[in-house]
PDB file of N, CA and C in Angstrom:
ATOM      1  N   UNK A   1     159.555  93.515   9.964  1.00  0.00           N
ATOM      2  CA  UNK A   1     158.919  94.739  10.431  1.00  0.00           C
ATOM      3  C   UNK A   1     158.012  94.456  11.623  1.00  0.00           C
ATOM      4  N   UNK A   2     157.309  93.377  11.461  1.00  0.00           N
ATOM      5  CA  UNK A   2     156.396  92.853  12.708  1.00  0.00           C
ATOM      6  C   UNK A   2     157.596  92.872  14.005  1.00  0.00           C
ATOM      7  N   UNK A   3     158.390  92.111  13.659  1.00  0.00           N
ATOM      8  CA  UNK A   3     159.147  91.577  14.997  1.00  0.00           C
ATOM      9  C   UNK A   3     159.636  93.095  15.539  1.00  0.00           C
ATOM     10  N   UNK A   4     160.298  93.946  14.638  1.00  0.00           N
ATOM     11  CA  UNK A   4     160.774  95.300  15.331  1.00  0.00           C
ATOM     12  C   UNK A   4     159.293  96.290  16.322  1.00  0.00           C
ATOM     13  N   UNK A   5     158.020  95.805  15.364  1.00  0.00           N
ATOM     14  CA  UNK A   5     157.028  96.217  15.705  1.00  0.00           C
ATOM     15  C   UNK A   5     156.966  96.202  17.710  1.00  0.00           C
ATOM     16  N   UNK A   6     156.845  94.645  17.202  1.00  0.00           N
ATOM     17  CA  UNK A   6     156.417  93.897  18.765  1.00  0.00           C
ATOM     18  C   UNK A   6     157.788  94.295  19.630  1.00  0.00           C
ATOM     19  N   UNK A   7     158.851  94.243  19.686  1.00  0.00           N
ATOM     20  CA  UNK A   7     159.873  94.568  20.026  1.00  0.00           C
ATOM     21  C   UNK A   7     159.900  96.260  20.446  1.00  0.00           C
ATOM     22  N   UNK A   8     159.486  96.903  19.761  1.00  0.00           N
ATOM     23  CA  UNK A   8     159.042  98.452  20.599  1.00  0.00           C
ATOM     24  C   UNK A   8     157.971  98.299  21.658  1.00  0.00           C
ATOM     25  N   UNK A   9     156.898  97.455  21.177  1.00  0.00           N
ATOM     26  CA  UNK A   9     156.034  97.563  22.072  1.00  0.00           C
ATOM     27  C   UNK A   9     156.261  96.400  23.738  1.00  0.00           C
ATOM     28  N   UNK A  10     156.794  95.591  23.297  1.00  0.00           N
ATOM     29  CA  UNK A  10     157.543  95.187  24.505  1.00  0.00           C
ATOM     30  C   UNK A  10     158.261  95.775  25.409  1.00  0.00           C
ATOM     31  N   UNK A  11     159.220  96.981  24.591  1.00  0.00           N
ATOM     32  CA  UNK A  11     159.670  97.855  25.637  1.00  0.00           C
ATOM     33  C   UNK A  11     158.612  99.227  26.445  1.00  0.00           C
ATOM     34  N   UNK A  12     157.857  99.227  25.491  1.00  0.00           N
ATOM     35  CA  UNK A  12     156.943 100.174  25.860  1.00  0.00           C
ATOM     36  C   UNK A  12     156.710  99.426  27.371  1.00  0.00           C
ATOM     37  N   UNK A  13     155.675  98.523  27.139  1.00  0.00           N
ATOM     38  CA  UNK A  13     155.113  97.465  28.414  1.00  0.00           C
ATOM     39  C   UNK A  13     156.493  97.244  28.863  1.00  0.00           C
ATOM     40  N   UNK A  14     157.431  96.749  29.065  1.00  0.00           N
ATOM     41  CA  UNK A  14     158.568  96.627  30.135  1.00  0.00           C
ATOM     42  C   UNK A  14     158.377  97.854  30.601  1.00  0.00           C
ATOM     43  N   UNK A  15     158.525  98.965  30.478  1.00  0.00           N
ATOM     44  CA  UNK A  15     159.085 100.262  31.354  1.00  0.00           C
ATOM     45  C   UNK A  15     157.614 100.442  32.050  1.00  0.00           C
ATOM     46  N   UNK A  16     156.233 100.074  31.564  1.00  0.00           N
ATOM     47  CA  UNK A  16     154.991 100.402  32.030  1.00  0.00           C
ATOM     48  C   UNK A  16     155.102  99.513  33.425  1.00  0.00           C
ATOM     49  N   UNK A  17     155.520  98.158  33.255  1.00  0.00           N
ATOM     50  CA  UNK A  17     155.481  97.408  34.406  1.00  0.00           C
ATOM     51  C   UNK A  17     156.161  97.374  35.401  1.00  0.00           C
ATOM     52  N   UNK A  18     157.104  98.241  35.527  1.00  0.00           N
ATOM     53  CA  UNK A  18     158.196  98.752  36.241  1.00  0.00           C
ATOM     54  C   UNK A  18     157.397  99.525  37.795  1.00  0.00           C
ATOM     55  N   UNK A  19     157.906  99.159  38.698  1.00  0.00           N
ATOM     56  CA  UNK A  19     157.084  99.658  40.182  1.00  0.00           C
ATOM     57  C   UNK A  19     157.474 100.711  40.132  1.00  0.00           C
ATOM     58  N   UNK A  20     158.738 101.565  39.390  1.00  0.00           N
ATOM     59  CA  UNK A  20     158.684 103.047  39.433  1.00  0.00           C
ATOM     60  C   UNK A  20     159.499 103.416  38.132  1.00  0.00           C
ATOM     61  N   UNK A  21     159.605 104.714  38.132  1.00  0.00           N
ATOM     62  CA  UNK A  21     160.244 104.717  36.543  1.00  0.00           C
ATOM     63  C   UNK A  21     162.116 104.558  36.770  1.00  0.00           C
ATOM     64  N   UNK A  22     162.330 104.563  35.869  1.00  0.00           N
ATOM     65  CA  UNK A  22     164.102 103.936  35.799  1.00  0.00           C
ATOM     66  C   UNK A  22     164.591 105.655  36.580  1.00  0.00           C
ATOM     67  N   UNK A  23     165.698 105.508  37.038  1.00  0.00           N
ATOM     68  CA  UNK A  23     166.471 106.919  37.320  1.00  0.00           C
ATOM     69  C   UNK A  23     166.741 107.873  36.055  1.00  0.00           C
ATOM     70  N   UNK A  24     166.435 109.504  35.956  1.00  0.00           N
ATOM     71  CA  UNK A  24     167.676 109.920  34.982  1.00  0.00           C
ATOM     72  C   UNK A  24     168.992 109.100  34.265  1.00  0.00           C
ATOM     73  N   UNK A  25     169.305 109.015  35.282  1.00  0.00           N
ATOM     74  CA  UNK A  25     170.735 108.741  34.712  1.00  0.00           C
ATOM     75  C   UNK A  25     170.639 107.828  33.865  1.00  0.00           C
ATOM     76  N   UNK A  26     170.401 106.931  34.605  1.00  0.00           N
ATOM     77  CA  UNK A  26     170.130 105.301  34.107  1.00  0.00           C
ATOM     78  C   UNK A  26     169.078 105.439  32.210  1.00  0.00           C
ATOM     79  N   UNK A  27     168.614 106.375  32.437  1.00  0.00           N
ATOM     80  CA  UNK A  27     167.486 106.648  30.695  1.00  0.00           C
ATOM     81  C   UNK A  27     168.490 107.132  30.373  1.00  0.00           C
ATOM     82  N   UNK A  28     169.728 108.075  30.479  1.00  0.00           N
ATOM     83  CA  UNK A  28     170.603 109.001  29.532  1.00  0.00           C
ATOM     84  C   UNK A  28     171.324 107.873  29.295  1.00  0.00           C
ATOM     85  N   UNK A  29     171.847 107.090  30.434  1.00  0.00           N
ATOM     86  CA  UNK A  29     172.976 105.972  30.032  1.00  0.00           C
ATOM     87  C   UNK A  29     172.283 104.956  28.985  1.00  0.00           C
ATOM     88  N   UNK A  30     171.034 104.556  29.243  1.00  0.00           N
ATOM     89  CA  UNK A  30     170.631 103.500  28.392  1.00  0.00           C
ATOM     90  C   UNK A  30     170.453 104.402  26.839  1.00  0.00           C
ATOM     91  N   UNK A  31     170.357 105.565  26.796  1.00  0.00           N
ATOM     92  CA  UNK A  31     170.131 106.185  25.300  1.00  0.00           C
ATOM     93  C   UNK A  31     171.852 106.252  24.659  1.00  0.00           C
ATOM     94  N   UNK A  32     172.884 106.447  25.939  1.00  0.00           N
ATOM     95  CA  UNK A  32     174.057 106.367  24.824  1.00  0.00           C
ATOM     96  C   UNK A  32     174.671 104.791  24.745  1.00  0.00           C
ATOM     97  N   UNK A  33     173.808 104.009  25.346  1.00  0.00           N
ATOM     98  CA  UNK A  33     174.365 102.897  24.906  1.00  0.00           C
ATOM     99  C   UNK A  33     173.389 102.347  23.734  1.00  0.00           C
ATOM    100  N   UNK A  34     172.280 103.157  23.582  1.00  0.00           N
ATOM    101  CA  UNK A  34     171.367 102.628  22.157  1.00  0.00           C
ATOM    102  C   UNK A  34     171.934 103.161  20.901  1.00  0.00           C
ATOM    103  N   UNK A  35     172.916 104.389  21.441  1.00  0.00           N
ATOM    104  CA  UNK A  35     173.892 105.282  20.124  1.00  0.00           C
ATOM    105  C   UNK A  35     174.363 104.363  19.326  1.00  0.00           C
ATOM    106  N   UNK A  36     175.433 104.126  20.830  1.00  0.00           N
ATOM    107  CA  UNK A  36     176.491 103.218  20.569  1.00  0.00           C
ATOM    108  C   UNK A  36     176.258 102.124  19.424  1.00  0.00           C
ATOM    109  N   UNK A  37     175.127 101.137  19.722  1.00  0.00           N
ATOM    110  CA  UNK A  37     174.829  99.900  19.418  1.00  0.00           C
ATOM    111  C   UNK A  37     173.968  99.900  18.158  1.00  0.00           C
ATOM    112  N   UNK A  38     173.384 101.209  18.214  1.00  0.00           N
ATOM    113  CA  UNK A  38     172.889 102.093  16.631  1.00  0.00           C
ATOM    114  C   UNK A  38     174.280 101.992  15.775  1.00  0.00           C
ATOM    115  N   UNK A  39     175.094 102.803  16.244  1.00  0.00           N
ATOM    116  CA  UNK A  39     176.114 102.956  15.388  1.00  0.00           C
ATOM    117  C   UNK A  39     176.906 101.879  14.751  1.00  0.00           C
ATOM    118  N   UNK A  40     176.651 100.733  16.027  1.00  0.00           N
ATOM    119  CA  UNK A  40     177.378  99.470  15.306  1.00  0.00           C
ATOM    120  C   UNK A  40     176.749  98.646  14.230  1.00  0.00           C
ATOM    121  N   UNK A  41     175.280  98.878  14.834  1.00  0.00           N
ATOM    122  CA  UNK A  41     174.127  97.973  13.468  1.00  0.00           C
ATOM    123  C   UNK A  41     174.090  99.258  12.059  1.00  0.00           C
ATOM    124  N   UNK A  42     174.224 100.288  11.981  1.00  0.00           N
ATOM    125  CA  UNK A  42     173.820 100.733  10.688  1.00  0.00           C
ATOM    126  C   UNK A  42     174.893 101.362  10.033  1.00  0.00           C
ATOM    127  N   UNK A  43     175.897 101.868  10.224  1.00  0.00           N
ATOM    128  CA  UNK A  43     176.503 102.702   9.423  1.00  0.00           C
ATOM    129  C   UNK A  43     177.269 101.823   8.147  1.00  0.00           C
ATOM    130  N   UNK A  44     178.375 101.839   8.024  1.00  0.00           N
ATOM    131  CA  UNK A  44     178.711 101.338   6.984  1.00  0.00           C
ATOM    132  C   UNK A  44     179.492 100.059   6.947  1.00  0.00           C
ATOM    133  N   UNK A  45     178.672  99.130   7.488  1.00  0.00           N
ATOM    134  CA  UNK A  45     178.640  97.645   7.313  1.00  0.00           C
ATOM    135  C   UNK A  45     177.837  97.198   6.442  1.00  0.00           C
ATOM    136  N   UNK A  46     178.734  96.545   5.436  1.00  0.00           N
ATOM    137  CA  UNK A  46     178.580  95.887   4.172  1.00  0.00           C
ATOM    138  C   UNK A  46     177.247  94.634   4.793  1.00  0.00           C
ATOM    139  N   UNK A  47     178.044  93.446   5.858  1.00  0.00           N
ATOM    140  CA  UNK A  47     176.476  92.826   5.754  1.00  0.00           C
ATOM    141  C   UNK A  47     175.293  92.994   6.684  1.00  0.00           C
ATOM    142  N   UNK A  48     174.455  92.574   6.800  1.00  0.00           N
ATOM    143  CA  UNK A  48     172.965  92.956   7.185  1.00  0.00           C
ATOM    144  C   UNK A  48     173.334  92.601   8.998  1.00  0.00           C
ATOM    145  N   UNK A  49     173.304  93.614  10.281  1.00  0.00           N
ATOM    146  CA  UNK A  49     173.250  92.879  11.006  1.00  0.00           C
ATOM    147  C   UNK A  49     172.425  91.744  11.544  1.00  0.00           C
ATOM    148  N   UNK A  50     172.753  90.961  12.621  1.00  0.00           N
ATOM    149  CA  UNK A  50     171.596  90.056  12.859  1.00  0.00           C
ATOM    150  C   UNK A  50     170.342  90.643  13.685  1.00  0.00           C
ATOM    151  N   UNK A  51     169.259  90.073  13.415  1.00  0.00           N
ATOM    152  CA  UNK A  51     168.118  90.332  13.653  1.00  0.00           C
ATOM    153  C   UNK A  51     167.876  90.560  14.773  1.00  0.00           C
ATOM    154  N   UNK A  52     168.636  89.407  16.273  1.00  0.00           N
ATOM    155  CA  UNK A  52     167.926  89.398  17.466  1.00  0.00           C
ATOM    156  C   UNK A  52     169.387  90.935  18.018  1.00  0.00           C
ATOM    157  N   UNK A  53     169.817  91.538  17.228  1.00  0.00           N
ATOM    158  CA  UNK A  53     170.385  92.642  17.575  1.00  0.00           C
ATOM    159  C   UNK A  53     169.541  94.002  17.386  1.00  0.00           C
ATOM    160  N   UNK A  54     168.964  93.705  15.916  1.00  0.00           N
ATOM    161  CA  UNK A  54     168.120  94.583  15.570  1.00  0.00           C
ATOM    162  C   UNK A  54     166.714  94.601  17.105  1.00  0.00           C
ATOM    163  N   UNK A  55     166.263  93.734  17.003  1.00  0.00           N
ATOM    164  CA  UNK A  55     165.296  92.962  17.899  1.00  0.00           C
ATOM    165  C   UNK A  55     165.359  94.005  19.369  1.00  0.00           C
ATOM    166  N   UNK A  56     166.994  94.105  19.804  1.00  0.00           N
ATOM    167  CA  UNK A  56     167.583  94.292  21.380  1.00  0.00           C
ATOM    168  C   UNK A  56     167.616  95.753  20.756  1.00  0.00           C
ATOM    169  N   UNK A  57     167.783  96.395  19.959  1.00  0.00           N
ATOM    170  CA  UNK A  57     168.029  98.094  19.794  1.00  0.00           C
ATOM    171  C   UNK A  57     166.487  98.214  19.805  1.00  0.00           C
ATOM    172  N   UNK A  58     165.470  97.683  19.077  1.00  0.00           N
ATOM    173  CA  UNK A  58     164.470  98.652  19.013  1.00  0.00           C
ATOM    174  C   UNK A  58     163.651  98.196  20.284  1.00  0.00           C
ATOM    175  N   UNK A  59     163.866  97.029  20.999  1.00  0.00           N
ATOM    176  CA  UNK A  59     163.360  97.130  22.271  1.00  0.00           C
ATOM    177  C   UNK A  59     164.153  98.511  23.373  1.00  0.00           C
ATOM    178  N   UNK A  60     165.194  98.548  23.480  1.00  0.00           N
ATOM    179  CA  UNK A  60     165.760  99.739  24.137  1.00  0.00           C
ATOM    180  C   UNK A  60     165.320 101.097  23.833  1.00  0.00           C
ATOM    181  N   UNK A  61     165.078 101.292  22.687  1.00  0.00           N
ATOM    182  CA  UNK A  61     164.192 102.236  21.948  1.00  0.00           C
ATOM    183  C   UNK A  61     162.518 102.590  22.826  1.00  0.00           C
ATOM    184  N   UNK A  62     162.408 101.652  22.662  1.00  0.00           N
ATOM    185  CA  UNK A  62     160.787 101.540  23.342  1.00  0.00           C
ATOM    186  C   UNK A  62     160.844 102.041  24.820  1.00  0.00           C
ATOM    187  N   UNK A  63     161.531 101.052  25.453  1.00  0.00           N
ATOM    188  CA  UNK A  63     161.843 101.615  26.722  1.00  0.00           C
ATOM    189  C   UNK A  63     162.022 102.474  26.592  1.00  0.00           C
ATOM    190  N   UNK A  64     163.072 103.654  26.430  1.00  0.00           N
ATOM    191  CA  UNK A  64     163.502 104.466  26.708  1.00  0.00           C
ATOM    192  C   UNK A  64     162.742 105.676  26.598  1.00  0.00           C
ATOM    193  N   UNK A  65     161.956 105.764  25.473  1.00  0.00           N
ATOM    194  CA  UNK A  65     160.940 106.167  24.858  1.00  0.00           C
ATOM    195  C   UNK A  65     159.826 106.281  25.876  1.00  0.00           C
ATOM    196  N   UNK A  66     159.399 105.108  26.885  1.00  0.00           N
ATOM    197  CA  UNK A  66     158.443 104.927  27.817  1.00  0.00           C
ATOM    198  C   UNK A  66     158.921 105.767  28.968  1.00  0.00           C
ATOM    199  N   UNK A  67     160.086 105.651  29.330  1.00  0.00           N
ATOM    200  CA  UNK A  67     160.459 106.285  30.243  1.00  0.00           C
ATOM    201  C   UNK A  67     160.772 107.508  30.048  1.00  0.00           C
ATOM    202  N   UNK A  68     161.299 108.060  29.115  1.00  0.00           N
ATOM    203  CA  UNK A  68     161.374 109.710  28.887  1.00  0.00           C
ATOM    204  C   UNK A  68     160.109 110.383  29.071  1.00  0.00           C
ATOM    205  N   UNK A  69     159.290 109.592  28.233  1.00  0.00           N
ATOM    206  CA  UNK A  69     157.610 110.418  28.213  1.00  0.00           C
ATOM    207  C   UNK A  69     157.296 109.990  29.754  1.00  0.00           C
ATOM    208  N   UNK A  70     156.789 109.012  30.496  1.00  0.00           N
ATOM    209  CA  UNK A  70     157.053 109.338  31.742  1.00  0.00           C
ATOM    210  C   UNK A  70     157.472 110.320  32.916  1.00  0.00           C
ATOM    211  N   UNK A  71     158.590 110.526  32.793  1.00  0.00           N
ATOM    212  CA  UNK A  71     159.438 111.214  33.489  1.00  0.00           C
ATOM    213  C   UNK A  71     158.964 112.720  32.800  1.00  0.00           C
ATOM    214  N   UNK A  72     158.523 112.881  31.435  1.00  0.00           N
ATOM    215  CA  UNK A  72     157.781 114.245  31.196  1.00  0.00           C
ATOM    216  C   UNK A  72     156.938 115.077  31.712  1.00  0.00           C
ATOM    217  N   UNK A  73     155.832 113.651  31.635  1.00  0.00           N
ATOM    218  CA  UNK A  73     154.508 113.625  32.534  1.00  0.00           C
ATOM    219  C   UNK A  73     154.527 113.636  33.938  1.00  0.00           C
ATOM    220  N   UNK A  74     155.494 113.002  34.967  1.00  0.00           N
ATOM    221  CA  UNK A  74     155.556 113.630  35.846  1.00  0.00           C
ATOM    222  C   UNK A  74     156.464 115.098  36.694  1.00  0.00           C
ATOM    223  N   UNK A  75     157.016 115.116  35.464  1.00  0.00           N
ATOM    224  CA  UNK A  75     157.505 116.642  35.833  1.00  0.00           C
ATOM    225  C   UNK A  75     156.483 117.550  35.882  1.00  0.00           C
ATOM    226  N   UNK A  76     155.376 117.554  35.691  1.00  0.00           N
ATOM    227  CA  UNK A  76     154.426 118.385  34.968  1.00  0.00           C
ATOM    228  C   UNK A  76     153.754 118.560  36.201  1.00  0.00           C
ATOM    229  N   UNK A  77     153.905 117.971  37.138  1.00  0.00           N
ATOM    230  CA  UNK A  77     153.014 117.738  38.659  1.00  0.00           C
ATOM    231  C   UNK A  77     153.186 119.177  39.003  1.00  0.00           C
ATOM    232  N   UNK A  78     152.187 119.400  40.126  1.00  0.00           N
ATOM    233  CA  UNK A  78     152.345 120.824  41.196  1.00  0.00           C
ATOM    234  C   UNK A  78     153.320 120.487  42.211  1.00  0.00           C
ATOM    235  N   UNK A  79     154.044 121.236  42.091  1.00  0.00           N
ATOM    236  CA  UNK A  79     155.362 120.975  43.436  1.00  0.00           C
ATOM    237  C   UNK A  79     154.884 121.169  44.593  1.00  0.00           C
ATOM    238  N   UNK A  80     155.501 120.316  45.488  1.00  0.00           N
ATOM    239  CA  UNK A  80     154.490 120.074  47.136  1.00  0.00           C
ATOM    240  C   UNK A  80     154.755 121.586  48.006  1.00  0.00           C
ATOM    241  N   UNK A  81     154.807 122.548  47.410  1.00  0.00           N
ATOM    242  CA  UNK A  81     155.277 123.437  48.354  1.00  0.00           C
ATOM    243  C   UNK A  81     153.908 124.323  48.104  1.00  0.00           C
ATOM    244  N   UNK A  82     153.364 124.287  47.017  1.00  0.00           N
ATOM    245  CA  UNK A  82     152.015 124.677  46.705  1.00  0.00           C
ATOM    246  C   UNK A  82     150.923 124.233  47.131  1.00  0.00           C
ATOM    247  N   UNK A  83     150.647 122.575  47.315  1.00  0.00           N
ATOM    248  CA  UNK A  83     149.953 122.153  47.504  1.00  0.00           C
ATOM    249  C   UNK A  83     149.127 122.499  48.971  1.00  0.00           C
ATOM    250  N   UNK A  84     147.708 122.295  48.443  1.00  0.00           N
ATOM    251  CA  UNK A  84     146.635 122.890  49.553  1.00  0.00           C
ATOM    252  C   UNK A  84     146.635 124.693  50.286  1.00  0.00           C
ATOM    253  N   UNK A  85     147.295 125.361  49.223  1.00  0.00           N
ATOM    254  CA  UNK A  85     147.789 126.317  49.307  1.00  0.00           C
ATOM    255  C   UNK A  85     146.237 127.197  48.457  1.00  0.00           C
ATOM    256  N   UNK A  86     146.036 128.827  48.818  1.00  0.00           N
ATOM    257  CA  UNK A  86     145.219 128.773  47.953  1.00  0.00           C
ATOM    258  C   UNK A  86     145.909 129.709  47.261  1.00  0.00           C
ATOM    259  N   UNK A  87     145.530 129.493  45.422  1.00  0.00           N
ATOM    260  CA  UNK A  87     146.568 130.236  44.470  1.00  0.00           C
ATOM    261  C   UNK A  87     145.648 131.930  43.730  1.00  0.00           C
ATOM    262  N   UNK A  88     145.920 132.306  43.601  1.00  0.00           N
ATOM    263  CA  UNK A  88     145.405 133.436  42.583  1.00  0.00           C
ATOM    264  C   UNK A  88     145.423 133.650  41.745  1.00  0.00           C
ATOM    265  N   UNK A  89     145.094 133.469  40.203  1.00  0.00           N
ATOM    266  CA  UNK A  89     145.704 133.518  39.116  1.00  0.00           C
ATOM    267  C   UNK A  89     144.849 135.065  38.286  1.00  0.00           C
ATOM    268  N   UNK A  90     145.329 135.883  38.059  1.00  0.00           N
ATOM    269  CA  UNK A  90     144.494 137.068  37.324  1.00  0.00           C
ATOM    270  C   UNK A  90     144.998 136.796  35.529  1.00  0.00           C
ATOM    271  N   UNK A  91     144.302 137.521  35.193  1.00  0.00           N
ATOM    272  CA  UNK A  91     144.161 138.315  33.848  1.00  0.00           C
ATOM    273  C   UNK A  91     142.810 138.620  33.546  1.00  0.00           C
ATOM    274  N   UNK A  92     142.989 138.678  32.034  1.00  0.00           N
ATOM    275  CA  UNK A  92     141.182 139.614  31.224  1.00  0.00           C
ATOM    276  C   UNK A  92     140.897 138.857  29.918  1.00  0.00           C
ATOM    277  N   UNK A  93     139.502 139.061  29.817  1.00  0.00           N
ATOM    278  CA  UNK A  93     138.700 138.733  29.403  1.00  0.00           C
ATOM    279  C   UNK A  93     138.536 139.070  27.725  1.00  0.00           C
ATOM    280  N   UNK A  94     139.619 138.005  26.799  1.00  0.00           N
ATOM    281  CA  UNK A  94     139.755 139.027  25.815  1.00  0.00           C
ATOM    282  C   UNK A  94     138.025 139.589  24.435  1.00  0.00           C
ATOM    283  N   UNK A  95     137.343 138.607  24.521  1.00  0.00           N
ATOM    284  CA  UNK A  95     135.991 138.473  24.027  1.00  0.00           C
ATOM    285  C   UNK A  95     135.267 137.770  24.901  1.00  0.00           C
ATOM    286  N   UNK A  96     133.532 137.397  23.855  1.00  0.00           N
ATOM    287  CA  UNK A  96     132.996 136.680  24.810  1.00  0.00           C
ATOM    288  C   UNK A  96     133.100 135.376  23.748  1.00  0.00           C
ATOM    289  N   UNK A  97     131.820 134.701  23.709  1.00  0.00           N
ATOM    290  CA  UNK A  97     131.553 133.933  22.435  1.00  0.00           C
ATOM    291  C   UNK A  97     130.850 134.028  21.767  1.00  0.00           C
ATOM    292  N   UNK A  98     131.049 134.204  20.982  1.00  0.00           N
ATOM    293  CA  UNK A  98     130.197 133.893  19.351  1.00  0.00           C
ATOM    294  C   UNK A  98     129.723 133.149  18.971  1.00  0.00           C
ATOM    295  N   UNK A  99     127.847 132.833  18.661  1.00  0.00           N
ATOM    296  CA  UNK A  99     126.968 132.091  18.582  1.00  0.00           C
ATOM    297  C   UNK A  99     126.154 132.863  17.224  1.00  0.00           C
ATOM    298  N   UNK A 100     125.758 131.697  16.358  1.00  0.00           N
ATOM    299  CA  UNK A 100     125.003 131.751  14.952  1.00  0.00           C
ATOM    300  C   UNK A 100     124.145 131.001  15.227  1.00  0.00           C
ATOM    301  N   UNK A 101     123.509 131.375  14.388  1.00  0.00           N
ATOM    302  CA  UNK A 101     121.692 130.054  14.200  1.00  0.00           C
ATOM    303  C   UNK A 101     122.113 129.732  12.748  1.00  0.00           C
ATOM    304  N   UNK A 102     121.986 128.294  12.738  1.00  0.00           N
ATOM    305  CA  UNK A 102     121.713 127.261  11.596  1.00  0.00           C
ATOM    306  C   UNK A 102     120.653 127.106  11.646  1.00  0.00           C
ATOM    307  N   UNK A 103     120.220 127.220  10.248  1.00  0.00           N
ATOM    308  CA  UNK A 103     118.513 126.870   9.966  1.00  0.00           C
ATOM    309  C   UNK A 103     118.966 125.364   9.023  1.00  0.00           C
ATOM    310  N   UNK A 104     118.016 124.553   9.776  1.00  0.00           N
ATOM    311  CA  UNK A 104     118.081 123.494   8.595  1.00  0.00           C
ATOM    312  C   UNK A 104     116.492 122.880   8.476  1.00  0.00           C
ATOM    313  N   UNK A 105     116.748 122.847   7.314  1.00  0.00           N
ATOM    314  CA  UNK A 105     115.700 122.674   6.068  1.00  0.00           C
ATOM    315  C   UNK A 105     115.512 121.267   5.604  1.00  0.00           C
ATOM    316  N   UNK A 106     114.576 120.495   5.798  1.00  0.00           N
ATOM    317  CA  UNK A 106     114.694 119.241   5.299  1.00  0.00           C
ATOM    318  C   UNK A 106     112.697 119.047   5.138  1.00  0.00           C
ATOM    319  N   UNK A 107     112.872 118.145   4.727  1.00  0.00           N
ATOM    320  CA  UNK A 107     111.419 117.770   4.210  1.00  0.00           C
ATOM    321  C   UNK A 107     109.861 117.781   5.232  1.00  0.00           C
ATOM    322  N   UNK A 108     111.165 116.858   6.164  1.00  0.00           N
ATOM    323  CA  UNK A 108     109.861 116.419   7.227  1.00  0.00           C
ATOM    324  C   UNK A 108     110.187 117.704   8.618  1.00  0.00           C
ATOM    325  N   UNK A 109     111.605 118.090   8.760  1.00  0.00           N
ATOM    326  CA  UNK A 109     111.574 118.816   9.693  1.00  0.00           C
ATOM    327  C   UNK A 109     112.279 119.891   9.300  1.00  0.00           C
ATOM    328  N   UNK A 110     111.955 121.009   9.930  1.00  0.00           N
ATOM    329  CA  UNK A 110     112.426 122.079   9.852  1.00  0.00           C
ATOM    330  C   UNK A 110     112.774 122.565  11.357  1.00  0.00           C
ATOM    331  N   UNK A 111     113.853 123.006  11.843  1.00  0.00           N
ATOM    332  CA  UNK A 111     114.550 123.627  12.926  1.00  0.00           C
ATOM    333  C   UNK A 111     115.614 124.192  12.743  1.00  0.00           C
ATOM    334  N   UNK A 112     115.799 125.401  14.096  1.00  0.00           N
ATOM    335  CA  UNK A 112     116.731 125.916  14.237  1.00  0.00           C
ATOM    336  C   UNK A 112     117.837 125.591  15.829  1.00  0.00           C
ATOM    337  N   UNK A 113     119.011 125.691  15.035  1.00  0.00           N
ATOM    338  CA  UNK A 113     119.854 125.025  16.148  1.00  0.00           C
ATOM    339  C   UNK A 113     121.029 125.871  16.014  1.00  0.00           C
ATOM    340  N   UNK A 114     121.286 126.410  17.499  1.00  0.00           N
ATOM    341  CA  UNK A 114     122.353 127.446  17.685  1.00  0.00           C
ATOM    342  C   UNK A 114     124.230 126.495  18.028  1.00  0.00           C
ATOM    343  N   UNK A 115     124.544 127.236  17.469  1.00  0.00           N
ATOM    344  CA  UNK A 115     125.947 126.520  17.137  1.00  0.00           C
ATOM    345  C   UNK A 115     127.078 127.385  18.138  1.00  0.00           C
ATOM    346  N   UNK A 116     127.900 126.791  19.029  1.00  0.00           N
ATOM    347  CA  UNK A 116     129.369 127.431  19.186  1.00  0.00           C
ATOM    348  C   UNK A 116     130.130 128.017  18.685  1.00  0.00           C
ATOM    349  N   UNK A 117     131.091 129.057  18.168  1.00  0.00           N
ATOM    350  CA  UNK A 117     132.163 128.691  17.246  1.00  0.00           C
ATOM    351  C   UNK A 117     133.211 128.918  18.374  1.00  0.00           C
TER     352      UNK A 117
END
């Protein structure tokens, strides 16, 4: 369990150390070749595969994993056609906020302290 452990997190850090993230393609291709190689280590083979196979799937795992979330996070950017642009955004104001006083009571001190909700 350790070794599969370290073995995700190796791929994690491989794809982190990478000067840019892998292509599309190249993450879809590496996920159907983790199918693939899934399918050969688990289904219904009688003996146990070997380890440094197990080892090579859940590192690909990691990666891939690094790079999808990646490639999430930078989709998420403002597209350059906006940028330095000035934007407008409307709507309303559905309440305001709601504020209570806590009294607290204790021996030596007594105060009141207004709370957020």
């Amino acid at each position: 369990m350790q070794k599969m452990l370290l073995a995700f997190i190796f791929g994690v850090i491989t794809c982190q150390t990478l000067p840019v993230l892998p292509p599309q393609p190249a993450v879809y291709l590496l996920l159907c070749l983790l199918v693939l190689l899934g399918l050969r280590l688990y289904p219904f083979k009688i003996k146990k595969p070997s380890i440094s196979l197990q080892v090579f799937f859940i590192f690909g795992i990691g990666l891939f994993w690094a790079a999808w979330i990646g490639e999430s996070r930078l989709s998420q950017q403002l597209i350059p056609v906006l940028e330095k642009k000035q934007v407008t955004a409307t709507g309303y104001i559905v309440g305001l906020p709601k504020f209570y006083a806590v009294q607290v009571d204790d021996s030596k001190i007594s105060s009141t302290q207004v709370c957020q909700i």
